[in-house]
Protein backbone atom coordinates (compact mmCIF):
# COMPACT_ATOMS: atom_id res chain seq x y z
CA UNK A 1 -6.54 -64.97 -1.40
CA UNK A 2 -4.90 -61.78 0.55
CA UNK A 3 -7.00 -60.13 3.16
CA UNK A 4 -6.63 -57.86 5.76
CA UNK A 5 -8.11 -57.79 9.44
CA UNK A 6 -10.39 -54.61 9.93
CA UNK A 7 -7.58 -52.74 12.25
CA UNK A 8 -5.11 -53.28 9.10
CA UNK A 9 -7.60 -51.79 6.94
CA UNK A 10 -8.33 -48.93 9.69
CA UNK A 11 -4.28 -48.57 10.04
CA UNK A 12 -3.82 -48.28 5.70
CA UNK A 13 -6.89 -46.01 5.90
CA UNK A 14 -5.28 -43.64 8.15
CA UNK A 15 -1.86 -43.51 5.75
CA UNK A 16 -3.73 -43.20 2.58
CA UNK A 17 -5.90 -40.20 3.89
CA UNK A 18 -2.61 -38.78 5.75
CA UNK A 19 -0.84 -38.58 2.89
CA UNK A 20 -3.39 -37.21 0.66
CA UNK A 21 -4.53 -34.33 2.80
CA UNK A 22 -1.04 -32.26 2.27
CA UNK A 23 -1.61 -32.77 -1.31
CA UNK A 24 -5.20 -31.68 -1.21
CA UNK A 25 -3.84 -28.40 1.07
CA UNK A 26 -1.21 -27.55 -1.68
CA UNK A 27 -4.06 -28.65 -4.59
CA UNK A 28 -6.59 -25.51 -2.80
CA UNK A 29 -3.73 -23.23 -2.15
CA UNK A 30 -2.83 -23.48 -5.92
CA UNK A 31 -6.69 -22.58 -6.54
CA UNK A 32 -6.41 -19.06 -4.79
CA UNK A 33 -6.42 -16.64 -6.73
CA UNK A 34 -4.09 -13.68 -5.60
CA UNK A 35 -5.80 -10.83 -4.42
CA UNK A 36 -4.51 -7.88 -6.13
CA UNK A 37 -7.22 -5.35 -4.18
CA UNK A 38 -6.78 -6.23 -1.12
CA UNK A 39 -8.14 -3.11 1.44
CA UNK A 40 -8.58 -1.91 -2.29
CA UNK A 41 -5.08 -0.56 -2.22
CA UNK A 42 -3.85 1.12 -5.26
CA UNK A 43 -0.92 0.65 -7.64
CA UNK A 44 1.33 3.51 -8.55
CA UNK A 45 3.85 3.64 -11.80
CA UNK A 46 7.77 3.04 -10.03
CA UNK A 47 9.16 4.79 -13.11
CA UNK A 48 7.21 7.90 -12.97
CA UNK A 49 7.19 10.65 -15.48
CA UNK A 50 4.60 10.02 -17.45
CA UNK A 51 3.17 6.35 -19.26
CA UNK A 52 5.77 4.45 -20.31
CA UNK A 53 6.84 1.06 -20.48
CA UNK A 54 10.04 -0.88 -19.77
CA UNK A 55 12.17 -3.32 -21.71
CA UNK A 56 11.93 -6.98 -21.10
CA UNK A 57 15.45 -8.22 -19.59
CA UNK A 58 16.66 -9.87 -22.65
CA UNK A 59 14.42 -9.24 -25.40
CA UNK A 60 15.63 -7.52 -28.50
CA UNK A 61 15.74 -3.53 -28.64
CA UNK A 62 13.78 -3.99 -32.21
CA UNK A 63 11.53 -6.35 -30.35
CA UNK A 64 10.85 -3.52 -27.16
CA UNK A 65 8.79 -0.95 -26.52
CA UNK A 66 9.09 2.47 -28.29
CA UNK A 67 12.13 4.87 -26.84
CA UNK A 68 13.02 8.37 -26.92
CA UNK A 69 15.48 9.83 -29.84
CA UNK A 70 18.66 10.51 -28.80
CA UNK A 71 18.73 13.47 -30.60
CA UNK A 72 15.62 15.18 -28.53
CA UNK A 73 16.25 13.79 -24.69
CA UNK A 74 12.90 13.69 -22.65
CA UNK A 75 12.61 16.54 -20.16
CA UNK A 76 9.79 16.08 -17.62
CA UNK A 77 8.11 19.07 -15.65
CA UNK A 78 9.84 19.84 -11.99
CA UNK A 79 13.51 18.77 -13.36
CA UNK A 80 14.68 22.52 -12.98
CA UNK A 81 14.75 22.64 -16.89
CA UNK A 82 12.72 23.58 -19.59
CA UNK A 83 10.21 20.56 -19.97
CA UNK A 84 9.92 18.78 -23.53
CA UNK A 85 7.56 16.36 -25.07
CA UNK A 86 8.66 13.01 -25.92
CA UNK A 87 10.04 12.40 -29.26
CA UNK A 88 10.33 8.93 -30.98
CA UNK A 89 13.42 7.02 -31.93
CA UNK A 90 12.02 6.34 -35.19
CA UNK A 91 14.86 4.39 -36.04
CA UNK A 92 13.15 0.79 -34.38
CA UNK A 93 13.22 -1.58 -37.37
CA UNK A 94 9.52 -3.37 -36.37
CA UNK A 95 7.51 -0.41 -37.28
CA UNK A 96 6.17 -0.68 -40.42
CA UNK A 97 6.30 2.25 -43.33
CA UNK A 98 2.92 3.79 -42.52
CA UNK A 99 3.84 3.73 -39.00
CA UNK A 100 6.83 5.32 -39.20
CA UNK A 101 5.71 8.10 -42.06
CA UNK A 102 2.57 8.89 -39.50
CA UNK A 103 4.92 9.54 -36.36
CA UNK A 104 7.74 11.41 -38.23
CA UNK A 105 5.17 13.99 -39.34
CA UNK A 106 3.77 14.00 -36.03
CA UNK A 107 7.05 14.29 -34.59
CA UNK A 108 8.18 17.02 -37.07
CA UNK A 109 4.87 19.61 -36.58
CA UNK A 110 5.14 18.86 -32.09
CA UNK A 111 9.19 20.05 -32.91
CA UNK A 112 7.66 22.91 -34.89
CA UNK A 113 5.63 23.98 -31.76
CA UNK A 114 2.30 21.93 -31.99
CA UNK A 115 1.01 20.32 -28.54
CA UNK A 116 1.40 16.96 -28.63
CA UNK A 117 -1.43 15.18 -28.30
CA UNK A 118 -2.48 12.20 -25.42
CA UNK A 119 -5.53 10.31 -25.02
CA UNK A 120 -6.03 12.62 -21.29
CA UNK A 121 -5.70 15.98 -22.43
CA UNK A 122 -8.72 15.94 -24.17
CA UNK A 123 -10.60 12.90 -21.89
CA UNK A 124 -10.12 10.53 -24.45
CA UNK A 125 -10.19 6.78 -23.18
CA UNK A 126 -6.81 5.44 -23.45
CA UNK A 127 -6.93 2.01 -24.66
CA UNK A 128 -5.00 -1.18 -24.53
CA UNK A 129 -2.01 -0.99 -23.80
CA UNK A 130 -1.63 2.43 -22.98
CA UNK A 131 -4.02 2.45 -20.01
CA UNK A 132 -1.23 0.22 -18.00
CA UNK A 133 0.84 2.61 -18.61
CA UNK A 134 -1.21 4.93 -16.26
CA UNK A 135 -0.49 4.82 -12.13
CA UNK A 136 1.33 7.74 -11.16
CA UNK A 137 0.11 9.90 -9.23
CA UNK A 138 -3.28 8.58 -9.28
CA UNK A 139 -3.05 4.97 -8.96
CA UNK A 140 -4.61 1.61 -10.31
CA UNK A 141 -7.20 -0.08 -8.61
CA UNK A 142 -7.89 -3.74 -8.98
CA UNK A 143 -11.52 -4.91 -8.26
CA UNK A 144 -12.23 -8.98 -8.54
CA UNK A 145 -15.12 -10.92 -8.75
CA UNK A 146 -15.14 -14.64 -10.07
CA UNK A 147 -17.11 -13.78 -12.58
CA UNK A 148 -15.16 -10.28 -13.65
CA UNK A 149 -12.22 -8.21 -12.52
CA UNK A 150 -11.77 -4.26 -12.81
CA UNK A 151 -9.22 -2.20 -13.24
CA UNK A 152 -9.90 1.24 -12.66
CA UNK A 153 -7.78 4.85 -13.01
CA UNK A 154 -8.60 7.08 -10.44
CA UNK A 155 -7.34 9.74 -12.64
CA UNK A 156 -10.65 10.42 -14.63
CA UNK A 157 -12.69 7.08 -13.86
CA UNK A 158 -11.41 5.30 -16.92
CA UNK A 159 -12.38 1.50 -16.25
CA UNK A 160 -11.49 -1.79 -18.08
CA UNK A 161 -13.46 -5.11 -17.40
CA UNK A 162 -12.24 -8.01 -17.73
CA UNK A 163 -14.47 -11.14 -18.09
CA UNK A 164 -13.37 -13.94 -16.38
CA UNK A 165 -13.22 -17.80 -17.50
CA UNK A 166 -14.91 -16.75 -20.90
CA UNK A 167 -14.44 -16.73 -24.42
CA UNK A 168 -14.12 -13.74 -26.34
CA UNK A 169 -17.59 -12.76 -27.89
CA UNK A 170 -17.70 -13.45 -32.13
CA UNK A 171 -19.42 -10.49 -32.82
CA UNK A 172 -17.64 -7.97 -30.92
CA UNK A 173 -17.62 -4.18 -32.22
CA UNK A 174 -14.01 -2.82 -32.37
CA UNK A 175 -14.35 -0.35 -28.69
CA UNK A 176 -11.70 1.88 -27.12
CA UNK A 177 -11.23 -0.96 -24.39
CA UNK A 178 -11.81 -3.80 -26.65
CA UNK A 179 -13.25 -7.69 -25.42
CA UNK A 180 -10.81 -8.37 -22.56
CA UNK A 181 -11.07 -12.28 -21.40
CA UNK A 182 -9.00 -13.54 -18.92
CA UNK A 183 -7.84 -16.40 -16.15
CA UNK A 184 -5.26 -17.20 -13.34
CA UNK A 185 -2.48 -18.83 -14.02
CA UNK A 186 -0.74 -19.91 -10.24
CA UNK A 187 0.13 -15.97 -8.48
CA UNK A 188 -0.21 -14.62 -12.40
CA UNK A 189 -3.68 -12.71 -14.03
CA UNK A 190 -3.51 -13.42 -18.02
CA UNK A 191 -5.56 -11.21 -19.81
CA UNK A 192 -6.27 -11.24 -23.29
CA UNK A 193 -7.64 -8.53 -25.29
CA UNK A 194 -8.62 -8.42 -29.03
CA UNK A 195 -11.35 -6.12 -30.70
CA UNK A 196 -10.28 -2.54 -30.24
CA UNK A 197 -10.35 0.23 -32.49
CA UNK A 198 -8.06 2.33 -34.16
CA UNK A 199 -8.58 5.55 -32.47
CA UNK A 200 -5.90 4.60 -29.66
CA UNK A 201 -2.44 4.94 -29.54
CA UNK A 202 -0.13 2.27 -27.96
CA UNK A 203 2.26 4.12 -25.84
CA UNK A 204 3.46 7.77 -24.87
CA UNK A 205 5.17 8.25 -28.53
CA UNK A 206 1.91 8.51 -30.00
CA UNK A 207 2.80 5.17 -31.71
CA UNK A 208 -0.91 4.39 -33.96
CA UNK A 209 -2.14 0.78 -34.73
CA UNK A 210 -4.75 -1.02 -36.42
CA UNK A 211 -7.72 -3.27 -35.56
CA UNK A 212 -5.83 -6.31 -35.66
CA UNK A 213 -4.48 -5.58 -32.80
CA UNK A 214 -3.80 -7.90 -29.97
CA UNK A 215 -2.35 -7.75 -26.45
CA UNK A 216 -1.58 -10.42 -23.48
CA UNK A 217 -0.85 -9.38 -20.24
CA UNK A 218 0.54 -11.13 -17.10
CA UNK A 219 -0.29 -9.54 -13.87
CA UNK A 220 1.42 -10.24 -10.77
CA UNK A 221 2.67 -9.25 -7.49
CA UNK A 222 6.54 -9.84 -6.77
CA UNK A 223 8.11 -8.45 -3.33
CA UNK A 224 6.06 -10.18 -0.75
CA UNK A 225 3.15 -8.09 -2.68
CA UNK A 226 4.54 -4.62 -2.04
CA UNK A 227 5.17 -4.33 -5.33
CA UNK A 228 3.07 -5.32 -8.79
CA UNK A 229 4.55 -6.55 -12.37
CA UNK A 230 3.25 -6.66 -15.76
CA UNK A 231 4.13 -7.48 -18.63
CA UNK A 232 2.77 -8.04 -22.15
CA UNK A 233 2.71 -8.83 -25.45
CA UNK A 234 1.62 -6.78 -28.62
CA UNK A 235 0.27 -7.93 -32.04
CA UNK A 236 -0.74 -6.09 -34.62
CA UNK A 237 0.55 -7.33 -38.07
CA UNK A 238 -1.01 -4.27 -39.56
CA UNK A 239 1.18 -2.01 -37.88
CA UNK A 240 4.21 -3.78 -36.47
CA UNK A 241 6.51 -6.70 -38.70
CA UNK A 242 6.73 -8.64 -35.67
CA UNK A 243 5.15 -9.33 -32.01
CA UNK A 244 6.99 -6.92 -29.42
CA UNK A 245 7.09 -7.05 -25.59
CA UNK A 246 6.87 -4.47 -22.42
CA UNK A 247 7.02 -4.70 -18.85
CA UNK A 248 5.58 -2.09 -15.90
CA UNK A 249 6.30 -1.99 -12.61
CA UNK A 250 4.06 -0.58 -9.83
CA UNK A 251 4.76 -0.22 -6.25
CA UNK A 252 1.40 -0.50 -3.44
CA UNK A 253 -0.38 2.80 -2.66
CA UNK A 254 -2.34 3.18 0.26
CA UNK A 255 -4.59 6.30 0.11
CA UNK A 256 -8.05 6.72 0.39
CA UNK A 257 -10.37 6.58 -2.28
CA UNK A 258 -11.04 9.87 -4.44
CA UNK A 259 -13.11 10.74 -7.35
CA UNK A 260 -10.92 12.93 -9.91
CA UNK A 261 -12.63 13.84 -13.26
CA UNK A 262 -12.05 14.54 -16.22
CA UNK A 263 -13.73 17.88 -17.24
CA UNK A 264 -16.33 18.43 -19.89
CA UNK A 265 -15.47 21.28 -21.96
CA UNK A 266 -11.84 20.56 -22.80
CA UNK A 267 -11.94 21.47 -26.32
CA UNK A 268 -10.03 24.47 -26.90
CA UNK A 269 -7.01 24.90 -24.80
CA UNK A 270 -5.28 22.10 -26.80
CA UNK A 271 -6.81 22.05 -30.13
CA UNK A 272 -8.04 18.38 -29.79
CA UNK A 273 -12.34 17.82 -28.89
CA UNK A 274 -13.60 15.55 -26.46
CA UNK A 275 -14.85 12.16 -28.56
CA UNK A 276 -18.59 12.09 -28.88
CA UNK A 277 -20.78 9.99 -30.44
CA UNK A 278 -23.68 10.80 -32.65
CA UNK A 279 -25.39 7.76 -31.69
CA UNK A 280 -25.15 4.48 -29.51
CA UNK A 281 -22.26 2.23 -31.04
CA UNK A 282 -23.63 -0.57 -28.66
């Protein structure tokens, strides 16, 4: 029968627990999560000019976000011409007919001289996905917990909460923000969001959706965390034939903290009332 002598067993000790402990290290650095609110630094849009998204390297132009028509070039404020709003490129094969008929007419009256409507003229919340569009020049600002994280726009105090290590709740009421569930994946925040309403629209365009709709996100910080990255996924197979992806970028802002709001009251100089609610929807 094979037996060892007690230093043998001391000596095999040592090499078993030598070897493990770098794998234990690497097992707990793997654990942390990454701290995206660190000195709660904030997170300002790189591309500027308003919320918009960017184009997944590679994906499909059908199968990307929303651009602007050729025909009607984008002219932002402070370019030493006469600013424009942005007009659609309605011409994106994924949006389906009601889609499509709703934004043309939209586009048609804001080309006739209407204001064209977003979600902060009038301090409306801005939804999923259009609030990561936000960040610039008031920035994002990521709160964490292990049981939730935040991410707040200093703009007007618009906040989203995101429960973490949960499932989303069955009998959820379609919300501006919707349930948002998420986990960490390695350096990478997945959040998943179902149950919003249809009072939102998904991007600068003024592009409108349903309830069905559905978005992933994947946070996380690239340039030795100088710089942030997201990007997502939408669903909504009442609006949109298929699912269609977007990336932002975002850039570390160190300022201190403000509080900017949104003033009551903004119901006439744009022709579009603040949402109230005749009674609790909660």
């Amino acid at each position: 029968m094979f037996s060892l002598s007690w230093r043998e067993g001391i000596l095999i000790g040592s090499v078993v627990i030598g070897l493990m402990a770098p794998i234990t290290l690497v097992a707990a650095q793997q654990r942390t999560p990454p701290d995206f609110s660190s000195n709660f630094a904030g997170w300002v849009g790189l591309n500027g000019g308003g919320p918009f998204y960017e184009p997944v390297p590679g994906a499909p132009k059908d199968l990307s976000p929303i651009v602007s028509d050729p025909a009607h070039p984008f002219t932002p404020n402070g370019s030493g011409g006469q600013s424009t709003y942005r007009i659609p490129d309605l011409s994106n094969s994924n949006l389906m007919p009601w889609v499509k008929e709703r934004m043309k007419k939209d586009t048609d009256e804001i080309l006739a001289g209407k204001y064209a409507f977003t979600p902060q003229s009038s301090c409306w919340p801005s939804g999923v996905p259009f609030f990561m569009g936000y960040g610039g020049p008031d920035p994002l600002v990521f709160l964490q917990t292990p049981k939730d994280v935040w991410i707040l726009w200093r703009e007007d105090n618009q906040a989203r909460r995101i429960r973490m290590n949960a499932a989303h709740s069955p009998d959820a009421k379609p919300s501006w923000y919707g349930d948002s569930v998420g986990h960490y994946e390695g350096d990478t925040l997945v959040v998943d969001t179902v149950g919003l309403n249809g009072r939102t629209v998904v991007d600068i365009y003024r592009t409108p959706h349903t309830e069905k709709l559905h978005v992933t996100e994947r946070w996380r910080m690239i340039d030795g965390g100088q710089m942030m990255e997201v990007v997502f996924t939408v669903e909504d197979e009442g609006a949109f034939h298929q699912p269609w992806k977007g990336m932002r970028r975002y850039r570390r802002a160190e300022q201190e903290a403000y509080e900017k709001i949104c003033a009551e009251g903004n119901t006439f100089f744009f022709g579009d009332k603040m949402p109230t609610a005749p009674s609790p929807d909660f």
